[in-house]
PDB file of N, CA and C in Angstrom:
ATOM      1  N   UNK A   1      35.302 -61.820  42.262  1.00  0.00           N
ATOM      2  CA  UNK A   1      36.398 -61.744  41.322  1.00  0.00           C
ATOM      3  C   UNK A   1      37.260 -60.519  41.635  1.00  0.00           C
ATOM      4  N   UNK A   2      38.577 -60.684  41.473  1.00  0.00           N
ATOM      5  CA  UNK A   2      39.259 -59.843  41.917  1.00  0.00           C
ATOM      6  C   UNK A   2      40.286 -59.088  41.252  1.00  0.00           C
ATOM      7  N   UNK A   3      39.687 -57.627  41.159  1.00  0.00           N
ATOM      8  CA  UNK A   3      40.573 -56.846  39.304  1.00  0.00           C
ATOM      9  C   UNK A   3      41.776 -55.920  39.978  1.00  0.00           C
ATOM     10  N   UNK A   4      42.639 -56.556  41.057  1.00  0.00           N
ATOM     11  CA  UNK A   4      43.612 -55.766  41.566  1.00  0.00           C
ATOM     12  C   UNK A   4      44.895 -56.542  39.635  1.00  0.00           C
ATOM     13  N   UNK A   5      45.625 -55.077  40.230  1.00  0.00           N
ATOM     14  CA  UNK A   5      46.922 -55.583  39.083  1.00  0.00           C
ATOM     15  C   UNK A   5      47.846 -56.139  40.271  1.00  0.00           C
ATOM     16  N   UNK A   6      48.478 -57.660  39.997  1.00  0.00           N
ATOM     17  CA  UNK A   6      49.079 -58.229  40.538  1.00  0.00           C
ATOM     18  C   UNK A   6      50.534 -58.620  39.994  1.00  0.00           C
ATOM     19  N   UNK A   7      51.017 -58.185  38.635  1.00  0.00           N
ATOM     20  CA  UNK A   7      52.267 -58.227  38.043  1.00  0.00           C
ATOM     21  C   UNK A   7      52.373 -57.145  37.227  1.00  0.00           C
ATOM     22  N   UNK A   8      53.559 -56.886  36.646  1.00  0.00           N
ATOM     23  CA  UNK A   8      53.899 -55.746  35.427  1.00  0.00           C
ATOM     24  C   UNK A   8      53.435 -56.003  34.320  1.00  0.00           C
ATOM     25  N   UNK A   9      52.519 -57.226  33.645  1.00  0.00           N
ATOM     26  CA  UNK A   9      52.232 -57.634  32.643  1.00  0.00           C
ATOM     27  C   UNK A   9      50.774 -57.325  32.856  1.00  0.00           C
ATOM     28  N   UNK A  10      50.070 -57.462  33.685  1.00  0.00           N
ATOM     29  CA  UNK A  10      48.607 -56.636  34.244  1.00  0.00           C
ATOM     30  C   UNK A  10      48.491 -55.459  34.126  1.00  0.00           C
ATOM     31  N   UNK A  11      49.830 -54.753  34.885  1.00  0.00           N
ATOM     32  CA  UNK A  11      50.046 -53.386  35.275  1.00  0.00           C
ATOM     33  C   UNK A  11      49.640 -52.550  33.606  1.00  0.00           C
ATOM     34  N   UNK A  12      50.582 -53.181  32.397  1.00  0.00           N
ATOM     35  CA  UNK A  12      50.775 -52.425  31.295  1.00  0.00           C
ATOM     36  C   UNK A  12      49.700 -52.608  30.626  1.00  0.00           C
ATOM     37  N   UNK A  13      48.717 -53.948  30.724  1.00  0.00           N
ATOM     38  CA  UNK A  13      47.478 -54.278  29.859  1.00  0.00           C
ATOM     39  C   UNK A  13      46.390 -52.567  30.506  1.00  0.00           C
ATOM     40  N   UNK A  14      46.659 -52.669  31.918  1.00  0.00           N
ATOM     41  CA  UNK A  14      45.377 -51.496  32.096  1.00  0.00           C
ATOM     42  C   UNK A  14      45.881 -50.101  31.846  1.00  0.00           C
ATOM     43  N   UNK A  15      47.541 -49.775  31.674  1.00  0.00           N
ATOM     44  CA  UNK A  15      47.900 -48.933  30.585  1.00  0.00           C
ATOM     45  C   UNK A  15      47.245 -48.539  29.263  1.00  0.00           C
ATOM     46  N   UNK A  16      47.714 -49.838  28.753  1.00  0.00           N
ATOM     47  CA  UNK A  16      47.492 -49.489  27.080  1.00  0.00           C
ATOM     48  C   UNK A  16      45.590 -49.458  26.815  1.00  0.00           C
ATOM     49  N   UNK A  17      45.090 -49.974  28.117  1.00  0.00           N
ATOM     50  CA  UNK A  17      43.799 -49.889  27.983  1.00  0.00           C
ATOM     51  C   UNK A  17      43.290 -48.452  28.303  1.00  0.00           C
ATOM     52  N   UNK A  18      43.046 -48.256  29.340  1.00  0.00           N
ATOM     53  CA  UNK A  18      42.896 -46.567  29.920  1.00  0.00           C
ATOM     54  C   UNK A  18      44.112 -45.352  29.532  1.00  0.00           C
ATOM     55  N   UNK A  19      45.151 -45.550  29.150  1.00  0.00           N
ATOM     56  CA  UNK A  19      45.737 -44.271  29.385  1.00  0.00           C
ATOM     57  C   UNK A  19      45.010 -43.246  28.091  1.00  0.00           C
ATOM     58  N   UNK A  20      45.038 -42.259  28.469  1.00  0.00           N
ATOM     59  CA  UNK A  20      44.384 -41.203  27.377  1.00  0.00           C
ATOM     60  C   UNK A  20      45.121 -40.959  26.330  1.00  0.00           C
ATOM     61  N   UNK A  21      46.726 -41.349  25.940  1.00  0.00           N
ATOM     62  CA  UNK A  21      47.582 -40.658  24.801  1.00  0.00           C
ATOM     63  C   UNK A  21      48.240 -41.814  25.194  1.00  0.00           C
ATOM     64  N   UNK A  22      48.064 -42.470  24.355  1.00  0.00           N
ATOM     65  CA  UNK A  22      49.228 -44.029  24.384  1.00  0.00           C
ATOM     66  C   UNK A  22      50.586 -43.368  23.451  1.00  0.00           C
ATOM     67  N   UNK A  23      50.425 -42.334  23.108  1.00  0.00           N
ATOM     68  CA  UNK A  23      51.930 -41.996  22.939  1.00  0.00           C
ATOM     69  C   UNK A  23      52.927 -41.827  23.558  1.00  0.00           C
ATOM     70  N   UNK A  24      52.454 -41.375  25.049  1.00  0.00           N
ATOM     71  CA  UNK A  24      52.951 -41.316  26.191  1.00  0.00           C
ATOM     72  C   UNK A  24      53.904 -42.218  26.436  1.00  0.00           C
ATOM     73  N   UNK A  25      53.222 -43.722  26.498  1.00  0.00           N
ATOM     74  CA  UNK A  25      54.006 -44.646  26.983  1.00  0.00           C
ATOM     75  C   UNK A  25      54.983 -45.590  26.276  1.00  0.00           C
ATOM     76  N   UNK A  26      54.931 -45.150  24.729  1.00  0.00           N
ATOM     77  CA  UNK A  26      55.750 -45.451  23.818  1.00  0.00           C
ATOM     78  C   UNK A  26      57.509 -44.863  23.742  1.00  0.00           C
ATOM     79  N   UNK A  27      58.799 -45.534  23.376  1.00  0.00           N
ATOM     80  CA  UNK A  27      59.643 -45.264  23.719  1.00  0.00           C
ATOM     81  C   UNK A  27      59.819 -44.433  22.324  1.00  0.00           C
ATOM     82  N   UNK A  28      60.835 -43.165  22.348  1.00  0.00           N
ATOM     83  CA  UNK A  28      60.740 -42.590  20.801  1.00  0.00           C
ATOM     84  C   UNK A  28      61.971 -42.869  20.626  1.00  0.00           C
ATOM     85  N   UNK A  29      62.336 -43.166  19.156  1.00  0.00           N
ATOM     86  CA  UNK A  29      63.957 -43.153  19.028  1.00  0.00           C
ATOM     87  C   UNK A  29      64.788 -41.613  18.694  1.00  0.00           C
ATOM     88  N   UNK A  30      65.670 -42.324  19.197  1.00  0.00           N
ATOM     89  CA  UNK A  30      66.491 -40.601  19.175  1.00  0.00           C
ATOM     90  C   UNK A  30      67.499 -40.557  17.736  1.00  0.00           C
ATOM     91  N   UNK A  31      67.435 -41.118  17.461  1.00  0.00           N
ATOM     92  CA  UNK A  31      67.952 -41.581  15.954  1.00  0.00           C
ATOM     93  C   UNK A  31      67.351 -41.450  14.624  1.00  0.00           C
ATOM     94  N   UNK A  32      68.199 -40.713  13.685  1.00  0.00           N
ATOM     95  CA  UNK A  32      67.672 -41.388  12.475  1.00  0.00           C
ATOM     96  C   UNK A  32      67.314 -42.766  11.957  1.00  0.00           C
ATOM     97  N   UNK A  33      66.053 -42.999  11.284  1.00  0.00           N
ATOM     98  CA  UNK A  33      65.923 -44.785  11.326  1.00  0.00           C
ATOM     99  C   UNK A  33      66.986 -45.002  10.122  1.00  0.00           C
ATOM    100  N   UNK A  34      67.834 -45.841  10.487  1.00  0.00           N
ATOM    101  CA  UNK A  34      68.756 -46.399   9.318  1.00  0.00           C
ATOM    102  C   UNK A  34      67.687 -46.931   8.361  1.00  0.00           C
ATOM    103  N   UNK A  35      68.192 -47.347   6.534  1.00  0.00           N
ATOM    104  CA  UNK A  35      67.376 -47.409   6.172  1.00  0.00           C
ATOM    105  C   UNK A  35      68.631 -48.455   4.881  1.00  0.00           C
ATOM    106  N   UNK A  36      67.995 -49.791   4.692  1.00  0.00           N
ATOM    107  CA  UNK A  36      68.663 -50.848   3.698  1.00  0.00           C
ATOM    108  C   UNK A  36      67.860 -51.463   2.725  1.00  0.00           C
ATOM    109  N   UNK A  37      67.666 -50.955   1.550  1.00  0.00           N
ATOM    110  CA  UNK A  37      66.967 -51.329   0.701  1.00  0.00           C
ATOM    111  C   UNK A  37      67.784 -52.230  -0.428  1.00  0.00           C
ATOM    112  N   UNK A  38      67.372 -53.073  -1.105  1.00  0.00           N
ATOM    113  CA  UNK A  38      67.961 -53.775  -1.990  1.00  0.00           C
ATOM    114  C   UNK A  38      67.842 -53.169  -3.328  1.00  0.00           C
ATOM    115  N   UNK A  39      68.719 -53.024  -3.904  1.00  0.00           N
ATOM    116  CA  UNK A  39      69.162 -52.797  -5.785  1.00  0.00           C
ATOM    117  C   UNK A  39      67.906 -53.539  -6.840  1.00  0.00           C
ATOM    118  N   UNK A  40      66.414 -52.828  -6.563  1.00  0.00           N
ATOM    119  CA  UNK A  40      65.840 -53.364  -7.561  1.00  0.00           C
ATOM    120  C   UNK A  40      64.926 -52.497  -8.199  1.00  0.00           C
ATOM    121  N   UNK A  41      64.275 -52.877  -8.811  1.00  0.00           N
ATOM    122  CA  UNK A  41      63.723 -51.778  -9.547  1.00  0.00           C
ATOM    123  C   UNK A  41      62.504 -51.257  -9.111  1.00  0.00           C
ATOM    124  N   UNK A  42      62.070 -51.602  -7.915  1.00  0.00           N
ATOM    125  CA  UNK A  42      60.745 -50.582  -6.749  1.00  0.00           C
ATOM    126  C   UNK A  42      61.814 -49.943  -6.141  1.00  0.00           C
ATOM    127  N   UNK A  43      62.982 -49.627  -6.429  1.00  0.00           N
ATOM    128  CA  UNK A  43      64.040 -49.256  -5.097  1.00  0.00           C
ATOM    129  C   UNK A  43      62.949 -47.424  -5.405  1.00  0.00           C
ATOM    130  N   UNK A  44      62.902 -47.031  -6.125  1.00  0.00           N
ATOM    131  CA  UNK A  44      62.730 -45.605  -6.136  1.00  0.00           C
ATOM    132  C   UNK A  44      60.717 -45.560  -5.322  1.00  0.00           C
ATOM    133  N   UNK A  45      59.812 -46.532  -5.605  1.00  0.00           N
ATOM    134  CA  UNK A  45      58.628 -46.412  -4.922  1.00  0.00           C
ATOM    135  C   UNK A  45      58.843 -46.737  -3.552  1.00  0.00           C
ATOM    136  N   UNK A  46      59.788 -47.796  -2.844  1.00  0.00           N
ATOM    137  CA  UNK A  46      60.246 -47.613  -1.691  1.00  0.00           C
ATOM    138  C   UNK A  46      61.081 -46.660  -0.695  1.00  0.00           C
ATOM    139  N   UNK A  47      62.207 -45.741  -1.670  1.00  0.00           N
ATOM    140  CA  UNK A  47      62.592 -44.423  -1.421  1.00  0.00           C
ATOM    141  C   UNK A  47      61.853 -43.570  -0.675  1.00  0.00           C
ATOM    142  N   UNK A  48      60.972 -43.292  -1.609  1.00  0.00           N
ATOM    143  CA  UNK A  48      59.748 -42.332  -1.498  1.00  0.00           C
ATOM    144  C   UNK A  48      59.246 -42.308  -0.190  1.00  0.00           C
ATOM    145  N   UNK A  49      58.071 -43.906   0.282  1.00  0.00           N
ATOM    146  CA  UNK A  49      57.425 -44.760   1.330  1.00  0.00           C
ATOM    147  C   UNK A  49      58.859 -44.040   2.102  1.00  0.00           C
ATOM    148  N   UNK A  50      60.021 -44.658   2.144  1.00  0.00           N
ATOM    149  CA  UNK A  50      60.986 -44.214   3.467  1.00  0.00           C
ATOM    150  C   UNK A  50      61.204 -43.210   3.898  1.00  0.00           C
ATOM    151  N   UNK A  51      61.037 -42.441   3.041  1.00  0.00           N
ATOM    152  CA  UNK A  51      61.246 -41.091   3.349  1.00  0.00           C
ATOM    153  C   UNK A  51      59.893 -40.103   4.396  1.00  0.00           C
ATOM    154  N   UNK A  52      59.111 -41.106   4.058  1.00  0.00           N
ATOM    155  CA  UNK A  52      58.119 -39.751   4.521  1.00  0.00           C
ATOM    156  C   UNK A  52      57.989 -41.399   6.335  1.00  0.00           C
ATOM    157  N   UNK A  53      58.087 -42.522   6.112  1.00  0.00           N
ATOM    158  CA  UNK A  53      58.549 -42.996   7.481  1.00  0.00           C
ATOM    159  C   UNK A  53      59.726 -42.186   8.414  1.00  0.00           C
ATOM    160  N   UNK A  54      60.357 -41.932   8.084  1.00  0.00           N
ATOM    161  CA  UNK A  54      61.628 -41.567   8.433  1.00  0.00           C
ATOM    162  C   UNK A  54      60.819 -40.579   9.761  1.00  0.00           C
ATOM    163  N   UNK A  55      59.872 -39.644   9.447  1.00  0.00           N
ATOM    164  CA  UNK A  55      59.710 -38.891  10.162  1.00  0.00           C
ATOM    165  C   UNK A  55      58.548 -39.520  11.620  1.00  0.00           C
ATOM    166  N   UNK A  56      58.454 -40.956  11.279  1.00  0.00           N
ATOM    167  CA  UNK A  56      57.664 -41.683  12.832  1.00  0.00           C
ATOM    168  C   UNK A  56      59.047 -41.713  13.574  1.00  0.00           C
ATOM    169  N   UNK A  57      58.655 -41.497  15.159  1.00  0.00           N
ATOM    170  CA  UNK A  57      59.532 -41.300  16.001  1.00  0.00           C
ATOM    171  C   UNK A  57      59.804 -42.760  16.302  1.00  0.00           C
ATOM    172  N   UNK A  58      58.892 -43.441  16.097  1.00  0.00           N
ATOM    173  CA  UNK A  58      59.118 -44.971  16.697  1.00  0.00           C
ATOM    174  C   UNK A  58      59.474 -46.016  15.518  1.00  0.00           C
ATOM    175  N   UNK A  59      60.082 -45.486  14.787  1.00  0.00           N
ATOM    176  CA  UNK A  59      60.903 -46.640  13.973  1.00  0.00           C
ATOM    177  C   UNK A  59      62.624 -46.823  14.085  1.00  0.00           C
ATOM    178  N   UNK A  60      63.390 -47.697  13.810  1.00  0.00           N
ATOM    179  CA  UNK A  60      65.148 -47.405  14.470  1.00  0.00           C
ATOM    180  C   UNK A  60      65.241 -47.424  13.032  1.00  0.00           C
ATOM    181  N   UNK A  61      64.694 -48.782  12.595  1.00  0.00           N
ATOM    182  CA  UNK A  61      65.370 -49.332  11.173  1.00  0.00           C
ATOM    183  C   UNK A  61      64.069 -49.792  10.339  1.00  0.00           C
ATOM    184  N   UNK A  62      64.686 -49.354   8.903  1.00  0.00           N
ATOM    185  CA  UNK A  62      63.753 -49.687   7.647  1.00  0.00           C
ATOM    186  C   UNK A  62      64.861 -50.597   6.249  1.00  0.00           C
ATOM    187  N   UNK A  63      63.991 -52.230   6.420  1.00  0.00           N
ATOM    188  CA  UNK A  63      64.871 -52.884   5.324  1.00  0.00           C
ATOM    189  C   UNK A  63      63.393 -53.139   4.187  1.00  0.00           C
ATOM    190  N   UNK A  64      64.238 -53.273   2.890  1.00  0.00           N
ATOM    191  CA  UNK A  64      63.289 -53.967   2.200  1.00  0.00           C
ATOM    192  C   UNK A  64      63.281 -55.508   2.357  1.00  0.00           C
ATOM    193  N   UNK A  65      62.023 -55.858   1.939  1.00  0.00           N
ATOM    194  CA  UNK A  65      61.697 -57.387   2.417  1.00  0.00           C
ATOM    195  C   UNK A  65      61.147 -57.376   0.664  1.00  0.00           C
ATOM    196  N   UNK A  66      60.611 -59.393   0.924  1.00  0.00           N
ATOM    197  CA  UNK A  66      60.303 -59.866  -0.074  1.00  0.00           C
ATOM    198  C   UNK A  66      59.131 -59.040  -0.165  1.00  0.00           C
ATOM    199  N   UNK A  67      57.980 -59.199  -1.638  1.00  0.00           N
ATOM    200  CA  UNK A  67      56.909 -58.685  -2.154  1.00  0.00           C
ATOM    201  C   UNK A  67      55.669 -59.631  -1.918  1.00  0.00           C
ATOM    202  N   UNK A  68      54.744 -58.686  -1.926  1.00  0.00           N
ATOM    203  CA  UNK A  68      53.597 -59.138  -2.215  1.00  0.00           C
ATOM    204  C   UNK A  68      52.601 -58.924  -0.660  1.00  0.00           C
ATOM    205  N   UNK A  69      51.451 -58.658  -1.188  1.00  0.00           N
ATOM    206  CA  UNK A  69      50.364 -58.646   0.161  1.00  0.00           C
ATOM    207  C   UNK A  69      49.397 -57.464  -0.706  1.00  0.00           C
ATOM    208  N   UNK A  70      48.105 -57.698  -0.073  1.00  0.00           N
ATOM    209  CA  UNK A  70      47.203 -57.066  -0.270  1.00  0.00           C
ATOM    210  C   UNK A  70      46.624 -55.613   0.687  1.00  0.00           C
ATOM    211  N   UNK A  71      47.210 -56.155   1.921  1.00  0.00           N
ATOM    212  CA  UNK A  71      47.128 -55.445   3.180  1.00  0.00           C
ATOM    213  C   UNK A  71      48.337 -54.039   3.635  1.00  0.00           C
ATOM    214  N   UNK A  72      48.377 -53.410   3.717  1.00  0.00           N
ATOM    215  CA  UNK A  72      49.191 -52.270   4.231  1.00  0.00           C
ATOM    216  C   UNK A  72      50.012 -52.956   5.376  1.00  0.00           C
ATOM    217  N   UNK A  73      49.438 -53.751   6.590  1.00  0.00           N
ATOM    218  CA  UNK A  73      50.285 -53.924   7.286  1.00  0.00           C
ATOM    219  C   UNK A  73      50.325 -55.560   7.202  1.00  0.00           C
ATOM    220  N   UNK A  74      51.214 -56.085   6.814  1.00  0.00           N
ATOM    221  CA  UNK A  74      50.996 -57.729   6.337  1.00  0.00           C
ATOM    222  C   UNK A  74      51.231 -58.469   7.553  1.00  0.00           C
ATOM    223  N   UNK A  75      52.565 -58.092   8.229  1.00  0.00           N
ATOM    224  CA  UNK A  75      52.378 -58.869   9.902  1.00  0.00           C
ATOM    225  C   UNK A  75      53.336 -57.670  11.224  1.00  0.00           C
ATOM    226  N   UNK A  76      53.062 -58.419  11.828  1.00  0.00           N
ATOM    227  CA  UNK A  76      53.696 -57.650  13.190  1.00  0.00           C
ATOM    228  C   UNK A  76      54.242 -59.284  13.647  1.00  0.00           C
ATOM    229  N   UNK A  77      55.625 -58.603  13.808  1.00  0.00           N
ATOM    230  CA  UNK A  77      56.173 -60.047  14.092  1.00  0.00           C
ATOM    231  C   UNK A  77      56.891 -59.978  15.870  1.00  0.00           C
ATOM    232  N   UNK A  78      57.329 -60.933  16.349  1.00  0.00           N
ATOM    233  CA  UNK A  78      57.956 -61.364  17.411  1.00  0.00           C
ATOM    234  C   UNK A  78      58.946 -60.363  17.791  1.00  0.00           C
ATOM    235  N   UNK A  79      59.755 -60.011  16.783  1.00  0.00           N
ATOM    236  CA  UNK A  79      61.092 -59.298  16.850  1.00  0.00           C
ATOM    237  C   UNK A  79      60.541 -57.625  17.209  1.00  0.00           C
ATOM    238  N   UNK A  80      59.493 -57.571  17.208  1.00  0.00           N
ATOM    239  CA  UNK A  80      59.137 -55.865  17.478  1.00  0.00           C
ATOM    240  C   UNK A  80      59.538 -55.426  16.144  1.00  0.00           C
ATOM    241  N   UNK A  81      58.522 -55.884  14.539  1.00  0.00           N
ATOM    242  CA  UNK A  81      59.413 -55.500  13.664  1.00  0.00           C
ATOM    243  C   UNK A  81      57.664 -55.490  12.843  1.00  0.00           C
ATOM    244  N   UNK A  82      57.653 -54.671  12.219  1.00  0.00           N
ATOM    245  CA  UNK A  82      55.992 -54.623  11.203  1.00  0.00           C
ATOM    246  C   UNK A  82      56.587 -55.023   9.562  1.00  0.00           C
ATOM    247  N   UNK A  83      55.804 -55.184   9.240  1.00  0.00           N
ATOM    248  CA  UNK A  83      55.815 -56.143   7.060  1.00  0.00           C
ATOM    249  C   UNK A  83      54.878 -55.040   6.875  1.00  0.00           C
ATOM    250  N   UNK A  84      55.069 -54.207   5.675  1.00  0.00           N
ATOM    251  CA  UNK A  84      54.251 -53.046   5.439  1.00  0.00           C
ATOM    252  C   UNK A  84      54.389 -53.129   3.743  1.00  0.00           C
ATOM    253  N   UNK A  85      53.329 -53.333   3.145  1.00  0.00           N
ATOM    254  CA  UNK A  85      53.041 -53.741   1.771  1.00  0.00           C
ATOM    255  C   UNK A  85      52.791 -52.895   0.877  1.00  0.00           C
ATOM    256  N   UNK A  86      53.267 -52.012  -0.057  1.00  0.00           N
ATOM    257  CA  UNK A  86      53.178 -50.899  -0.335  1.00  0.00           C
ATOM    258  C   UNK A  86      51.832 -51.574  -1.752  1.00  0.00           C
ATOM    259  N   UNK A  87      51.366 -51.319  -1.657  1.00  0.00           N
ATOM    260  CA  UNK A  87      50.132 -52.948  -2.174  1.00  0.00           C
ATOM    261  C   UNK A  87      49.585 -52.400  -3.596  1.00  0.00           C
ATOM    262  N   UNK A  88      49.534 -50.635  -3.480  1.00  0.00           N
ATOM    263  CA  UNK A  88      49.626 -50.345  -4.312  1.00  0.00           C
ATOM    264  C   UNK A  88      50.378 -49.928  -5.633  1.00  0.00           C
ATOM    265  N   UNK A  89      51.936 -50.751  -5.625  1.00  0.00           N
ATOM    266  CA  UNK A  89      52.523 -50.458  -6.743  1.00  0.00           C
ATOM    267  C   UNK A  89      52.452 -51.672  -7.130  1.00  0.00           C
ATOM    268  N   UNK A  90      52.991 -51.748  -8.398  1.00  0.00           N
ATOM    269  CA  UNK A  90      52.810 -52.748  -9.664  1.00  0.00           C
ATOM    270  C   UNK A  90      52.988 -54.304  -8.694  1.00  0.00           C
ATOM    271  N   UNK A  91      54.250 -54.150  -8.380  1.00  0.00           N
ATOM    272  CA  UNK A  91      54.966 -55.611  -7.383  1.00  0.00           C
ATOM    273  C   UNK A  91      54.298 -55.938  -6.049  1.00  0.00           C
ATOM    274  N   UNK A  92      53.871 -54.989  -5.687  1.00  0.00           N
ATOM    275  CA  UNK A  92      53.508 -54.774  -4.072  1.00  0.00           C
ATOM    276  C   UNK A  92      54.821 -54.605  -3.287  1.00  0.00           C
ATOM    277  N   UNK A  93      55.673 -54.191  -3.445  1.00  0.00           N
ATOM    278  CA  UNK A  93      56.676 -54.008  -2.598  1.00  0.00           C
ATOM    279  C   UNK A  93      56.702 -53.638  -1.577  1.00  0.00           C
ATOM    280  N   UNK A  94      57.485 -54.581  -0.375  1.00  0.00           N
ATOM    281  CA  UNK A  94      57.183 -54.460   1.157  1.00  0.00           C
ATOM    282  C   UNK A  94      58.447 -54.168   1.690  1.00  0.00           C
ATOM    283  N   UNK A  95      58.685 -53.502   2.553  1.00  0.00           N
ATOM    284  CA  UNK A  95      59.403 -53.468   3.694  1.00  0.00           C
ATOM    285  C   UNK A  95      58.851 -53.989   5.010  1.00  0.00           C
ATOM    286  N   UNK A  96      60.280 -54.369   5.937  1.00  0.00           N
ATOM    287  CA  UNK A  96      60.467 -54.838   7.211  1.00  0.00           C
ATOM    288  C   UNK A  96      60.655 -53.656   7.752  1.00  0.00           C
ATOM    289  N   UNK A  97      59.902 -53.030   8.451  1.00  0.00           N
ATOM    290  CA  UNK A  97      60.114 -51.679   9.893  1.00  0.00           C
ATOM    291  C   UNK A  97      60.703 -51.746  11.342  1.00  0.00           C
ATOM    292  N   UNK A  98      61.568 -51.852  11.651  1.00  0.00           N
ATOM    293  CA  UNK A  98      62.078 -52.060  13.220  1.00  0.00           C
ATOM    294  C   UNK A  98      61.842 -51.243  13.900  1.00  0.00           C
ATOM    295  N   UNK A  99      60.734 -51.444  15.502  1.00  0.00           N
ATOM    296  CA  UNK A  99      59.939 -50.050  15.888  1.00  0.00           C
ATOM    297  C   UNK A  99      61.139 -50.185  17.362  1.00  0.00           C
ATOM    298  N   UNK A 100      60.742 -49.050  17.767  1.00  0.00           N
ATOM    299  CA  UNK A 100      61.266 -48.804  19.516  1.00  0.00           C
ATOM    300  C   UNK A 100      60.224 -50.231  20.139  1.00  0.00           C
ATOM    301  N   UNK A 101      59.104 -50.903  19.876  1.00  0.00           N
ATOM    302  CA  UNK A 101      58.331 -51.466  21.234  1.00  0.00           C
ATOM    303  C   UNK A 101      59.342 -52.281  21.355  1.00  0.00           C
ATOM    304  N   UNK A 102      58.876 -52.133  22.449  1.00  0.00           N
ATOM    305  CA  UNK A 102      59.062 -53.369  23.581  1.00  0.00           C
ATOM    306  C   UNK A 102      58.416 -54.895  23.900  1.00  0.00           C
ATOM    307  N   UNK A 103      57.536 -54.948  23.404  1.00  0.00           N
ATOM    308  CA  UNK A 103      56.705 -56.047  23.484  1.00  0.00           C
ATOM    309  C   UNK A 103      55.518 -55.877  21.877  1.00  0.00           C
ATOM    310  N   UNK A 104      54.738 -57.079  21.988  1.00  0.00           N
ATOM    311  CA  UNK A 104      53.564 -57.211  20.882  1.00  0.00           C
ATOM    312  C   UNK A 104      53.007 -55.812  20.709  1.00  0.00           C
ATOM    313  N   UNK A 105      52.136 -55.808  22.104  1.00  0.00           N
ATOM    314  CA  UNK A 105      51.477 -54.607  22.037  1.00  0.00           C
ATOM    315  C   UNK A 105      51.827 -53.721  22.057  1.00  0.00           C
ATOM    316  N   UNK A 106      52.799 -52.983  22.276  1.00  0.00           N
ATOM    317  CA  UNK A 106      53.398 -51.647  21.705  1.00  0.00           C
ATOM    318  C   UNK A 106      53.768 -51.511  20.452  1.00  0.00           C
ATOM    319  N   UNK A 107      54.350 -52.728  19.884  1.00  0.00           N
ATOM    320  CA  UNK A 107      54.636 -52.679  18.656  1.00  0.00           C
ATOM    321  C   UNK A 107      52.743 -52.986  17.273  1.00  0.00           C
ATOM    322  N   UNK A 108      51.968 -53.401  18.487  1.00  0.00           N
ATOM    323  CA  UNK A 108      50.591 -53.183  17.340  1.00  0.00           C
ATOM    324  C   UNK A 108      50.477 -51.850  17.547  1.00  0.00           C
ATOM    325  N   UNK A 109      50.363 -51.154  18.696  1.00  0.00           N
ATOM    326  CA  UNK A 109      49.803 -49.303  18.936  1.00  0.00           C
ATOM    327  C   UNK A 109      50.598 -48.968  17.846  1.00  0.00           C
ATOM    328  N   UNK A 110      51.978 -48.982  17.803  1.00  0.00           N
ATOM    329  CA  UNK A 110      52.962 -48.359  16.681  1.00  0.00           C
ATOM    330  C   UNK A 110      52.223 -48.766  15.329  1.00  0.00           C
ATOM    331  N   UNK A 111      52.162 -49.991  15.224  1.00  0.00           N
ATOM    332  CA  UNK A 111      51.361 -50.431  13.772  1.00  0.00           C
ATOM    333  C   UNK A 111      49.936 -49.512  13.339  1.00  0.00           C
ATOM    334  N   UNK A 112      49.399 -49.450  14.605  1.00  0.00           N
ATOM    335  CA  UNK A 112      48.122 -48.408  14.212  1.00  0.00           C
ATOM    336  C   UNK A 112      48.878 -47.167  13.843  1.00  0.00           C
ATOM    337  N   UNK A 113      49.627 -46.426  14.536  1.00  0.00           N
ATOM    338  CA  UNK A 113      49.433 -45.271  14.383  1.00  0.00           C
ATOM    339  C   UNK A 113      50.246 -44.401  12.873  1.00  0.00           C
ATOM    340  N   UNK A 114      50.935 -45.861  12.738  1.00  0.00           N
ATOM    341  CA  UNK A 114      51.397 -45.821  11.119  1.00  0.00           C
ATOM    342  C   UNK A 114      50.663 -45.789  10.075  1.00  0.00           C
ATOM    343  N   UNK A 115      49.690 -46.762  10.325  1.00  0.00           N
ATOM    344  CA  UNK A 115      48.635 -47.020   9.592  1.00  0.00           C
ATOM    345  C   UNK A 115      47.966 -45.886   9.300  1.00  0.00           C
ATOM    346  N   UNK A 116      47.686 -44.782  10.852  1.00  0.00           N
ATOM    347  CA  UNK A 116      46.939 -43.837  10.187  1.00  0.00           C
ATOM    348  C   UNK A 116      47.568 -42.914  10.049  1.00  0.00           C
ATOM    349  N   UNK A 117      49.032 -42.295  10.119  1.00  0.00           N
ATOM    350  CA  UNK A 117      49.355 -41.499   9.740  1.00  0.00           C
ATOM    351  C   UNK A 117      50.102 -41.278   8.389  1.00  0.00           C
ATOM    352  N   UNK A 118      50.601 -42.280   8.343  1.00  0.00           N
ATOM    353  CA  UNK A 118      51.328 -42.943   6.785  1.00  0.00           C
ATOM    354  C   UNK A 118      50.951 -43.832   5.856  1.00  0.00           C
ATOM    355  N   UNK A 119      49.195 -44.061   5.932  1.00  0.00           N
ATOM    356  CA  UNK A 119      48.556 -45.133   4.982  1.00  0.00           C
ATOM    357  C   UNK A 119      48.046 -44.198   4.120  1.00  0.00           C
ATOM    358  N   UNK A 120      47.965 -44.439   2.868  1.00  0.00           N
ATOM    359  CA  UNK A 120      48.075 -43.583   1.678  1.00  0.00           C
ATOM    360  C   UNK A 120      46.542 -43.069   1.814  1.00  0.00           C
TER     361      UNK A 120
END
């Protein structure tokens, strides 16, 4: 059997597997993350949640989304975009996160490292 890397899609799996600081290979934004919340009445428990996001390097954009979930991170979607369930207020109020990845798996590393730096 033969464990040479033979494409860029190999190449990045034994990246995100071995590298020692997967922060490394993450893109950071150079931007403030814009931030679009809707006129409702979690607008001020979502404030809050944005504010202290604001300071991950790997987010562009923060919208509010529909409610509800039990889970902190509800999905990681296609678009390079995380559902983050603030699970503990009354509604569960969620936001949509738009990260720098590039693909799934950069955008799950980003999901972890939210998780542990910004999960309550």
């Amino acid at each position: 059997m033969s464990k040479q890397v033979k494409n860029q899609a190999d190449y990045n799996n034994w990246c995100y597997i071995y590298h020692p600081n997967l922060d490394d290979l993450l893109i950071k934004s150079t931007t403030i993350p814009k931030i679009h919340l809707a006129n409702h009445h979690g607008k001020k428990e979502l404030t809050d949640f944005c504010n202290k996001l604001m300071n991950c390097k790997y987010i562009t954009e923060i919208h509010s989304t529909d409610w509800g979930g039990k889970r902190f991170i509800r999905k990681i979607n296609n678009d390079n975009s995380i559902e983050i369930v603030l699970y503990w207020t009354q509604k569960e109020y969620a936001l949509k996160v738009f990260t720098t990845g590039r693909n799934k798996k950069e955008t799950e590393i980003i999901s972890d490292l939210i998780t542990e730096k910004y999960h309550k």
